[in-house]
PDB file of N, CA and C in Angstrom:
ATOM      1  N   UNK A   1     -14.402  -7.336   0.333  1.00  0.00           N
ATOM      2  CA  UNK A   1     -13.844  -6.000   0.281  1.00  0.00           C
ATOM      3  C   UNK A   1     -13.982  -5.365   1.659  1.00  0.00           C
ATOM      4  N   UNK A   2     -12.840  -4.536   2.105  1.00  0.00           N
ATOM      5  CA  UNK A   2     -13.120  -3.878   3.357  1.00  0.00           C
ATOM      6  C   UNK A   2     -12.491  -2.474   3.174  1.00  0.00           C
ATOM      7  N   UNK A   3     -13.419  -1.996   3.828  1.00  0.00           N
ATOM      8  CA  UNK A   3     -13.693  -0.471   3.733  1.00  0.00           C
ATOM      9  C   UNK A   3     -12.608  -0.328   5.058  1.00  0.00           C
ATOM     10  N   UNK A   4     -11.175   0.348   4.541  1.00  0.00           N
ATOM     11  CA  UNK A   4     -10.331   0.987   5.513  1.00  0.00           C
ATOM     12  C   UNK A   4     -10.238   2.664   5.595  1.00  0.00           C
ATOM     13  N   UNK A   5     -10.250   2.863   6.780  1.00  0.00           N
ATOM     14  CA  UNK A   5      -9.678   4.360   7.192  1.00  0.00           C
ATOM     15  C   UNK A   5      -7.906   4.356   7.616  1.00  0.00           C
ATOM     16  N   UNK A   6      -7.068   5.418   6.661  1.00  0.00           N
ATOM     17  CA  UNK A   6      -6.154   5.246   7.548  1.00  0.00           C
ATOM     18  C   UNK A   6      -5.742   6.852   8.186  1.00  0.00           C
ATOM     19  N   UNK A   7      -5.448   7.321   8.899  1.00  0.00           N
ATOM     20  CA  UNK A   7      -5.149   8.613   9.701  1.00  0.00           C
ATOM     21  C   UNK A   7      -3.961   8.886   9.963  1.00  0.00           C
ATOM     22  N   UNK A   8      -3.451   9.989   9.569  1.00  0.00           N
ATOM     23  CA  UNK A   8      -2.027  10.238   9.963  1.00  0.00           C
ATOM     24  C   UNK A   8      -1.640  11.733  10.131  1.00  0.00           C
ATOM     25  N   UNK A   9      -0.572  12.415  11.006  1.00  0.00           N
ATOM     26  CA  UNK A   9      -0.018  13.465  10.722  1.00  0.00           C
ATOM     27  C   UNK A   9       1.002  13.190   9.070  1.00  0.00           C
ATOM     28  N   UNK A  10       0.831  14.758   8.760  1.00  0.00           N
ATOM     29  CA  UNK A  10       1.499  14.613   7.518  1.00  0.00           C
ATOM     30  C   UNK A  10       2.573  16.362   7.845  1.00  0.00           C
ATOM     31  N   UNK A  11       3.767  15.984   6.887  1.00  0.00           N
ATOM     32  CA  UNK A  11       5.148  17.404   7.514  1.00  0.00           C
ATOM     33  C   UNK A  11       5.458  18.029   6.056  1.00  0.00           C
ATOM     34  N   UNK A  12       5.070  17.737   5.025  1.00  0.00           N
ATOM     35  CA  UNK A  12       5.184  18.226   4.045  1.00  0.00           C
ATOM     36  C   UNK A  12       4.124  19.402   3.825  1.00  0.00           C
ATOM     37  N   UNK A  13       2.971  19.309   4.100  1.00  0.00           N
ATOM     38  CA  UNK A  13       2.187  20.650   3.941  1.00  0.00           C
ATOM     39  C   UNK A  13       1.194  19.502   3.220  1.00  0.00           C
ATOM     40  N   UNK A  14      -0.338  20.242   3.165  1.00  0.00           N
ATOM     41  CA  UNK A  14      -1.397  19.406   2.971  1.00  0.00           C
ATOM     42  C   UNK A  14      -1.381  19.369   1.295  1.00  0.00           C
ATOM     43  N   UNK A  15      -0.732  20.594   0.086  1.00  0.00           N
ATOM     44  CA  UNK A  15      -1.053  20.270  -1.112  1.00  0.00           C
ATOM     45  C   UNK A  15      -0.061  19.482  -1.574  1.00  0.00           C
ATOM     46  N   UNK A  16       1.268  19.559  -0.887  1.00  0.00           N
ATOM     47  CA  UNK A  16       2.456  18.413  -1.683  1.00  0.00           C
ATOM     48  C   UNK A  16       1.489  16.749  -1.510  1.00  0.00           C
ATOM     49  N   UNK A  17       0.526  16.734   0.304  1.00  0.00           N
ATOM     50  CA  UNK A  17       0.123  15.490   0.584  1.00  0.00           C
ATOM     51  C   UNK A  17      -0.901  15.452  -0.478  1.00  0.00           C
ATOM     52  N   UNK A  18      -1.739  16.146  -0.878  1.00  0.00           N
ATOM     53  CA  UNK A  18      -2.989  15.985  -1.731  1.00  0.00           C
ATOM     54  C   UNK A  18      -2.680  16.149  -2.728  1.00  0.00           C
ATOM     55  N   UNK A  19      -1.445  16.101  -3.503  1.00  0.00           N
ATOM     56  CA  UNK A  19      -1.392  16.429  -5.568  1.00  0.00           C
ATOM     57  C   UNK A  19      -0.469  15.333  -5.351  1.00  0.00           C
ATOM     58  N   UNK A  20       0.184  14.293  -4.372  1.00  0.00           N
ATOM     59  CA  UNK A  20       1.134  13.255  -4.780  1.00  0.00           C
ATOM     60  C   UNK A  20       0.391  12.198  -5.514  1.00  0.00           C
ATOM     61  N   UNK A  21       1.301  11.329  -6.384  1.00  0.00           N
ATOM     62  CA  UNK A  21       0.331  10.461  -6.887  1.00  0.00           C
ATOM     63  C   UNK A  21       0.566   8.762  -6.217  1.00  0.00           C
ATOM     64  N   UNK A  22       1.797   9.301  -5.498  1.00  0.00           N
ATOM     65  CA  UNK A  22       2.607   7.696  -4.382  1.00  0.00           C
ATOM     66  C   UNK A  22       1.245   7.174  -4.620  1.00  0.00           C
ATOM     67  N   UNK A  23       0.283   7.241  -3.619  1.00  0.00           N
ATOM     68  CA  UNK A  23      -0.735   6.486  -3.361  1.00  0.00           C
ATOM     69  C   UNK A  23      -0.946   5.895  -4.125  1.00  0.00           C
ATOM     70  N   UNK A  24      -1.453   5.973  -5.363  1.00  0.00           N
ATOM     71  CA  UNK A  24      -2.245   5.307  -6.271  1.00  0.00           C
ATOM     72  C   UNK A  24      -1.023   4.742  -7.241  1.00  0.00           C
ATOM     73  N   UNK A  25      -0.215   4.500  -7.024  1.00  0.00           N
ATOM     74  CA  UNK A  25       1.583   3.908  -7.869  1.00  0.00           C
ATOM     75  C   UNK A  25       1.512   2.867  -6.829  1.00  0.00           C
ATOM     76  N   UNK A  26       1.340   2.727  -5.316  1.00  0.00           N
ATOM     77  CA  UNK A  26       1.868   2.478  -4.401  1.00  0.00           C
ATOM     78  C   UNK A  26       0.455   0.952  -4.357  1.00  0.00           C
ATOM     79  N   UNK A  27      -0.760   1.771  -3.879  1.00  0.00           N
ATOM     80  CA  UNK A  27      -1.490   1.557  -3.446  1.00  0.00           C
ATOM     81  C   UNK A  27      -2.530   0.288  -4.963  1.00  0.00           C
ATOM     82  N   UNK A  28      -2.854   0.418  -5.390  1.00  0.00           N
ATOM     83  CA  UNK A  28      -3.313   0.377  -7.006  1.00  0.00           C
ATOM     84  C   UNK A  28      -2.377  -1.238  -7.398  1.00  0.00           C
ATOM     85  N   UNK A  29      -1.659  -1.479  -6.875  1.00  0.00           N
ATOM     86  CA  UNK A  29      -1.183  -3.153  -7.236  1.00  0.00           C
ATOM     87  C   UNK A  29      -1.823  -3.564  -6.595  1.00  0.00           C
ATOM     88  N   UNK A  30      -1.550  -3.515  -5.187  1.00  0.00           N
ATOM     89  CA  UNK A  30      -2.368  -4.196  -3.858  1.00  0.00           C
ATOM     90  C   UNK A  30      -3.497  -3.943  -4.270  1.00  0.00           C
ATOM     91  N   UNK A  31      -4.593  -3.697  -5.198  1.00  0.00           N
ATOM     92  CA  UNK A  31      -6.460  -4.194  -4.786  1.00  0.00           C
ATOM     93  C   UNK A  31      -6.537  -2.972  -4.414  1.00  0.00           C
ATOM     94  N   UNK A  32      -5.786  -1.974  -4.038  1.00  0.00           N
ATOM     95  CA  UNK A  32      -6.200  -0.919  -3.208  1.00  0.00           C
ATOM     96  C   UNK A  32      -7.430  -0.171  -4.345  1.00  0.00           C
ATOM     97  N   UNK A  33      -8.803   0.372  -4.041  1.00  0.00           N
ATOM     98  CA  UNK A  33      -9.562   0.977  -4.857  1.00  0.00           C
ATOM     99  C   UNK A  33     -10.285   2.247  -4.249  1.00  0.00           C
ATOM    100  N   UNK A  34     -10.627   2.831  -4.776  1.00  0.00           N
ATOM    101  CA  UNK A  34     -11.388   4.171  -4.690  1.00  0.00           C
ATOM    102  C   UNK A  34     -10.923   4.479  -3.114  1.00  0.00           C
ATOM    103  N   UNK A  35      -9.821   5.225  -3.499  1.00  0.00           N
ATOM    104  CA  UNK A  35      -8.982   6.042  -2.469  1.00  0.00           C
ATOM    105  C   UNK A  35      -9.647   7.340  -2.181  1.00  0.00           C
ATOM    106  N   UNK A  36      -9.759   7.735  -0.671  1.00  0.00           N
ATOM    107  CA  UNK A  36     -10.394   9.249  -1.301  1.00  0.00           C
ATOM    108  C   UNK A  36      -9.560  10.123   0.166  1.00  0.00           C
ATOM    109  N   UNK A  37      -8.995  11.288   0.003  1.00  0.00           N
ATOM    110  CA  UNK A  37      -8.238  11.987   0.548  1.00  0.00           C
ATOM    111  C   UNK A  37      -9.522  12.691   1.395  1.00  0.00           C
ATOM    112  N   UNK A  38      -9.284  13.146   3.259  1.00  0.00           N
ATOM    113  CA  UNK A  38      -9.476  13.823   4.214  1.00  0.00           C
ATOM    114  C   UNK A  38      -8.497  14.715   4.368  1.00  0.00           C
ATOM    115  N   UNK A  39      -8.574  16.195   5.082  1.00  0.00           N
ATOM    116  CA  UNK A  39      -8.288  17.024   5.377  1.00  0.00           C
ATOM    117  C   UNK A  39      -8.518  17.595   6.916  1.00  0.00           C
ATOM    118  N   UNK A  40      -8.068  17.700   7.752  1.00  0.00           N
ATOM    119  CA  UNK A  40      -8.758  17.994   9.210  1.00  0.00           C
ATOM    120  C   UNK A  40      -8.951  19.251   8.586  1.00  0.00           C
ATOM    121  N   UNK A  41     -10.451  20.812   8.776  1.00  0.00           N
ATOM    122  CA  UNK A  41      -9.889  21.977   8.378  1.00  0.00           C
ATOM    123  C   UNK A  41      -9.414  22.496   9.503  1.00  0.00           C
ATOM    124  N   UNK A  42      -9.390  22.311  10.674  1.00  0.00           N
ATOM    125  CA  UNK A  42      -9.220  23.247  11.632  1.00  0.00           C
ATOM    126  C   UNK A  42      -7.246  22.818  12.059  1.00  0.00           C
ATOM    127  N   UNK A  43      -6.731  21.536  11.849  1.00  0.00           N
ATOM    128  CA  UNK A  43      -5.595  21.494  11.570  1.00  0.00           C
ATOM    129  C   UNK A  43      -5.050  20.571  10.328  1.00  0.00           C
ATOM    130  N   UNK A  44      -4.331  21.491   8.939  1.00  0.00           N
ATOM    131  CA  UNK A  44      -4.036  20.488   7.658  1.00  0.00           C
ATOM    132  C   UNK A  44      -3.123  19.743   7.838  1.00  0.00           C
ATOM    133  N   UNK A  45      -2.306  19.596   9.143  1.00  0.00           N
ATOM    134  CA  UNK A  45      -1.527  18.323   9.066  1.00  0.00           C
ATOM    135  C   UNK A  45      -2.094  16.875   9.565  1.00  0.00           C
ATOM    136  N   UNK A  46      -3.211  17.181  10.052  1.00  0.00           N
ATOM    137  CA  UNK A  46      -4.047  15.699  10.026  1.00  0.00           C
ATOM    138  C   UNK A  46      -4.898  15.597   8.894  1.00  0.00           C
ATOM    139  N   UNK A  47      -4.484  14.203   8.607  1.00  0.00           N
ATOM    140  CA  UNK A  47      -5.115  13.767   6.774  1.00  0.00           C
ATOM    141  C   UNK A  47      -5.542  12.451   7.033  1.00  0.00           C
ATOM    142  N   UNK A  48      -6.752  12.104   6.432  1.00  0.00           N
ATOM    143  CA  UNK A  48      -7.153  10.828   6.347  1.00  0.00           C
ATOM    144  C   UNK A  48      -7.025  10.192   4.923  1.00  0.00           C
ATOM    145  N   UNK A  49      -6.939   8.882   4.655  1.00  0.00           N
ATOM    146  CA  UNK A  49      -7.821   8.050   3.773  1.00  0.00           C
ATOM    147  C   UNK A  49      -8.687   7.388   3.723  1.00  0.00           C
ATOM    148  N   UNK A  50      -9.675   6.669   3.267  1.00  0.00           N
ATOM    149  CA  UNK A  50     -10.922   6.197   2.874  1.00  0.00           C
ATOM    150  C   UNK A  50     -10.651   5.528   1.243  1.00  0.00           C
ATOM    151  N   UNK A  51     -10.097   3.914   1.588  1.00  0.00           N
ATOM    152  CA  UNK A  51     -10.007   3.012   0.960  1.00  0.00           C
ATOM    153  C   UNK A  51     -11.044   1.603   0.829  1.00  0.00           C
ATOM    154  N   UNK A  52     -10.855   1.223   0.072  1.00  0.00           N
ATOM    155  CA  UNK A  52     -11.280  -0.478  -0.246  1.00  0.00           C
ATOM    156  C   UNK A  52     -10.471  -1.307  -0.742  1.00  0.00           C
ATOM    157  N   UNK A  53     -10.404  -2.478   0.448  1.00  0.00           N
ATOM    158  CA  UNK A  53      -9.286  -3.468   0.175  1.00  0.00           C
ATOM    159  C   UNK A  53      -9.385  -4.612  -0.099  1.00  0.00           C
ATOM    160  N   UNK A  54      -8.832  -5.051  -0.966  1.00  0.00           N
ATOM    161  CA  UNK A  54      -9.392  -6.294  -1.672  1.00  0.00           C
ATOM    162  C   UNK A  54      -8.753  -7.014  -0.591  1.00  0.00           C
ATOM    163  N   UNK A  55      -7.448  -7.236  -0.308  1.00  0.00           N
ATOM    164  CA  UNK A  55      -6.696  -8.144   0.274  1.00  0.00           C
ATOM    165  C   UNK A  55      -6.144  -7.292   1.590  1.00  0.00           C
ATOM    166  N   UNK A  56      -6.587  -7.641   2.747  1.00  0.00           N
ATOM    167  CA  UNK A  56      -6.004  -6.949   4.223  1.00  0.00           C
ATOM    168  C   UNK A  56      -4.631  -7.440   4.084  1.00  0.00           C
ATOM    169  N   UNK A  57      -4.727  -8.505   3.894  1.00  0.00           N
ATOM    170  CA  UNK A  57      -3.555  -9.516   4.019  1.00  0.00           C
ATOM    171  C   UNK A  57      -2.092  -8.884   3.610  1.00  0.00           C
ATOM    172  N   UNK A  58      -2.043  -8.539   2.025  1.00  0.00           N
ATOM    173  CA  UNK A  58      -1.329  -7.762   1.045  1.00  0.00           C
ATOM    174  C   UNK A  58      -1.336  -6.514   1.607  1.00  0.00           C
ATOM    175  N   UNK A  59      -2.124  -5.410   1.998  1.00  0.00           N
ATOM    176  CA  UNK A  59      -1.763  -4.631   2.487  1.00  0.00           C
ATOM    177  C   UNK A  59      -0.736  -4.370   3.558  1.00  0.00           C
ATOM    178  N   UNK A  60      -1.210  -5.350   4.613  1.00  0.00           N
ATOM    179  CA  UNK A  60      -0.715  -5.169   5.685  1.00  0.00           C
ATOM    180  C   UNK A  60       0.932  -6.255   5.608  1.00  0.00           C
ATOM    181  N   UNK A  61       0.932  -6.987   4.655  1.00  0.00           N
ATOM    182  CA  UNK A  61       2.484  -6.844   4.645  1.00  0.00           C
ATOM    183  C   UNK A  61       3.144  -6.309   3.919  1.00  0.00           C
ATOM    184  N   UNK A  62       2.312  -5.195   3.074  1.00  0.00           N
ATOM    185  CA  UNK A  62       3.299  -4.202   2.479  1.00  0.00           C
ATOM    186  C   UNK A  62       3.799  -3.051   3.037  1.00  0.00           C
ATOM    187  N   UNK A  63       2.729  -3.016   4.117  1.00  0.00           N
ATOM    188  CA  UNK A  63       3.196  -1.592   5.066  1.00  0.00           C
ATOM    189  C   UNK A  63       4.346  -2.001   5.789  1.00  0.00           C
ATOM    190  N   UNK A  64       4.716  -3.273   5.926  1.00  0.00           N
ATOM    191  CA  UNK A  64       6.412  -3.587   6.411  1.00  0.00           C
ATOM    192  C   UNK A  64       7.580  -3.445   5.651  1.00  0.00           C
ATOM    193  N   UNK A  65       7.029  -3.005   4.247  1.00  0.00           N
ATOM    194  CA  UNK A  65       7.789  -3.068   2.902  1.00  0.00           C
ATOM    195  C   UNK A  65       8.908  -1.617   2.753  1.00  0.00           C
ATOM    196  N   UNK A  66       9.991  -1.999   2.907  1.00  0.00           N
ATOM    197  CA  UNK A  66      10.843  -0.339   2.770  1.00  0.00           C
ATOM    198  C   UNK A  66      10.435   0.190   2.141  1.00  0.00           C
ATOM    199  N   UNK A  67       9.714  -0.107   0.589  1.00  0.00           N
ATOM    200  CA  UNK A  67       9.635   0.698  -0.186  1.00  0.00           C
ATOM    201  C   UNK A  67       8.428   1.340   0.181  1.00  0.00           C
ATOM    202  N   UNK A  68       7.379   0.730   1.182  1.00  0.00           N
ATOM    203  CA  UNK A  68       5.827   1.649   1.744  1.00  0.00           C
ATOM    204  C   UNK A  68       6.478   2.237   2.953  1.00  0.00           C
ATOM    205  N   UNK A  69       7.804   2.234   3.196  1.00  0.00           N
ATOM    206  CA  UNK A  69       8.280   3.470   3.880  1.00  0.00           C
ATOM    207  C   UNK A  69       9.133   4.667   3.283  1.00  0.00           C
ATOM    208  N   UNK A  70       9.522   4.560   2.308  1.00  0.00           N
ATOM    209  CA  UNK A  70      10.186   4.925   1.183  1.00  0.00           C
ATOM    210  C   UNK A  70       8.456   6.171   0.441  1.00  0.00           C
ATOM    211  N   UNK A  71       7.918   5.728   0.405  1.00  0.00           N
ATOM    212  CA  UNK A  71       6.750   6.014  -0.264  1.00  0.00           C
ATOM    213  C   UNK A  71       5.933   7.285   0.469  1.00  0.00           C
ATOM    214  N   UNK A  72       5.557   6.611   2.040  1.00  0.00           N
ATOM    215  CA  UNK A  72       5.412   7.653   3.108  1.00  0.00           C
ATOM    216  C   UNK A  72       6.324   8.748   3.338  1.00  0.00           C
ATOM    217  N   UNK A  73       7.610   8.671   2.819  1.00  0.00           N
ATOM    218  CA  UNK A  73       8.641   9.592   3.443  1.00  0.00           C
ATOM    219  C   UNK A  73       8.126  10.839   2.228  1.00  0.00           C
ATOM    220  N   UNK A  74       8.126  10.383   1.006  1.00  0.00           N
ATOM    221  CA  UNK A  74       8.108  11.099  -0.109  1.00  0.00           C
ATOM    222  C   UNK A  74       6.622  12.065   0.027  1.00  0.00           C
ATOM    223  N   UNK A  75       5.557  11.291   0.602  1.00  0.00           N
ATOM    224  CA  UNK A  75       4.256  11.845   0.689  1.00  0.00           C
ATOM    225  C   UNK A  75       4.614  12.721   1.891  1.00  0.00           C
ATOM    226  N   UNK A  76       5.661  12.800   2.601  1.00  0.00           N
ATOM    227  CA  UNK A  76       5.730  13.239   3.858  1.00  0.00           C
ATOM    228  C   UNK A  76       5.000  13.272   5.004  1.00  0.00           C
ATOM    229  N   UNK A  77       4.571  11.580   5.311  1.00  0.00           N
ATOM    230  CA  UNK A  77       3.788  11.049   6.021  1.00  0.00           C
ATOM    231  C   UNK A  77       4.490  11.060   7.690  1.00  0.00           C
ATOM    232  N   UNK A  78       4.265  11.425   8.846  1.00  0.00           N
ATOM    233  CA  UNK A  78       4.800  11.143   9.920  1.00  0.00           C
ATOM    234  C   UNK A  78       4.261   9.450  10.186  1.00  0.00           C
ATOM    235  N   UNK A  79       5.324   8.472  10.115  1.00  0.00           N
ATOM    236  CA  UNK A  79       4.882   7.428   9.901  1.00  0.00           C
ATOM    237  C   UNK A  79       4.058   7.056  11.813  1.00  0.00           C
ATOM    238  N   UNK A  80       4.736   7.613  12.703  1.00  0.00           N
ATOM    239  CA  UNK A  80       4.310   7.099  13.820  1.00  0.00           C
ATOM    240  C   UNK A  80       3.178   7.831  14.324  1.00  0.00           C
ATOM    241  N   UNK A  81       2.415   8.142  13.361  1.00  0.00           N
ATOM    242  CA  UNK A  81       1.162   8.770  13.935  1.00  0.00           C
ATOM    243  C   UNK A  81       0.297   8.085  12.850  1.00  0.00           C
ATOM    244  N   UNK A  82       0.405   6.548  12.118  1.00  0.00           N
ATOM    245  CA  UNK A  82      -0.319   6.187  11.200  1.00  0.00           C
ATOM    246  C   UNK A  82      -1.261   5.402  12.125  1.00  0.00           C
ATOM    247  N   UNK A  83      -2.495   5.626  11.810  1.00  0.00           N
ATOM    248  CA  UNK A  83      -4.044   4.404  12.578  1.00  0.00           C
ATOM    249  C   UNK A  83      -4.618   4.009  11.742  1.00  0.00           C
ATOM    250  N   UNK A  84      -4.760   3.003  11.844  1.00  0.00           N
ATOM    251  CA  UNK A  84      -5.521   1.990  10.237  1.00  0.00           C
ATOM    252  C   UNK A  84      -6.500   1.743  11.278  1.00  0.00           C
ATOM    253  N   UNK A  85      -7.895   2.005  10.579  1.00  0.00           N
ATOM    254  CA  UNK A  85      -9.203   1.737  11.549  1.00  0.00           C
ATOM    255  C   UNK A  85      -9.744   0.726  10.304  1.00  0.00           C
ATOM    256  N   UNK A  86     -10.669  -0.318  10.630  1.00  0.00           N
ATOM    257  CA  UNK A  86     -11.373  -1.574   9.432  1.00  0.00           C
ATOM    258  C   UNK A  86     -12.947  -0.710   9.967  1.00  0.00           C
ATOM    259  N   UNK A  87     -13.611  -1.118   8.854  1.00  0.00           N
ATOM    260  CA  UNK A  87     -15.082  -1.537   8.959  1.00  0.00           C
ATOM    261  C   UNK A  87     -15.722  -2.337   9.581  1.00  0.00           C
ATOM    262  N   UNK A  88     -16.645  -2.136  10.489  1.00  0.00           N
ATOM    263  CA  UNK A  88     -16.984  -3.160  11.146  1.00  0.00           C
ATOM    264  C   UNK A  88     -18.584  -3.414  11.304  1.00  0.00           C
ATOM    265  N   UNK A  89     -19.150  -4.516  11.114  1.00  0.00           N
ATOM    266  CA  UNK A  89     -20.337  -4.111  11.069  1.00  0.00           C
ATOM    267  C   UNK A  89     -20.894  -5.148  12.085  1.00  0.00           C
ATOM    268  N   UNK A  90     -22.283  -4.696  12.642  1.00  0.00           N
ATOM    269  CA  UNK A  90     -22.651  -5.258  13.635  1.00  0.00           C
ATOM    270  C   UNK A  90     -22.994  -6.468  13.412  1.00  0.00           C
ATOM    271  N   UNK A  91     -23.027  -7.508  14.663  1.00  0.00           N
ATOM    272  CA  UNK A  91     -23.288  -9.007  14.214  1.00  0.00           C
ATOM    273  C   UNK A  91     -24.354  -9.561  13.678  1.00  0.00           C
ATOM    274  N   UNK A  92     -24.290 -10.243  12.792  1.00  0.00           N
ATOM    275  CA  UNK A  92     -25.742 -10.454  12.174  1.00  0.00           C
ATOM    276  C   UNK A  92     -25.872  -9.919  11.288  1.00  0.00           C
ATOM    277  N   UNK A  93     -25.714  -9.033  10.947  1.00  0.00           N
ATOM    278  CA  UNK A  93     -25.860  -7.884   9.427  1.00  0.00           C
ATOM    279  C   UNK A  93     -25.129  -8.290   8.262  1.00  0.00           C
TER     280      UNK A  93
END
């Protein structure tokens, strides 16, 4: 399992981004588990997630998938401000 961050500007406004349910329709086939929504407070169009991924693999060729652009448009995701950060833990551990 790997613990992903993903970061993005969002153009819809922060409660259309935080009451959609895309994510978890979207996200929820792929392995995707215990999703949990960020908020910047000082600006609400930066939003994070805080996922666990069963399969990087599946994820990351679904984010090539029209329909996980199709999906972002609806969440009103600015797709070119998306950063997928992994977990990383130090060597040896």
């Amino acid at each position: 399992m790997t613990t992903v961050v993903a970061h993005h500007d969002i153009v819809k406004g922060k409660n259309h981004w935080l009451s959609s349910p895309v994510r978890e329709e979207r996200f929820g086939p792929l392995g995707v588990t215990n999703i949990r929504t960020f908020v910047d407070p000082q600006d609400p169009t930066k939003v994070a997630l805080v996922m666990d991924v069963a399969d990087m693999d599946a994820l990351m060729a679904a984010m090539q998938e029209p329909w996980m652009g199709e999906a972002m448009a609806a969440d009103g995701v600015a797709p070119e401000t998306l950063r997928i950060l992994l977990e990383e833990k130090p060597a040896g551990s």
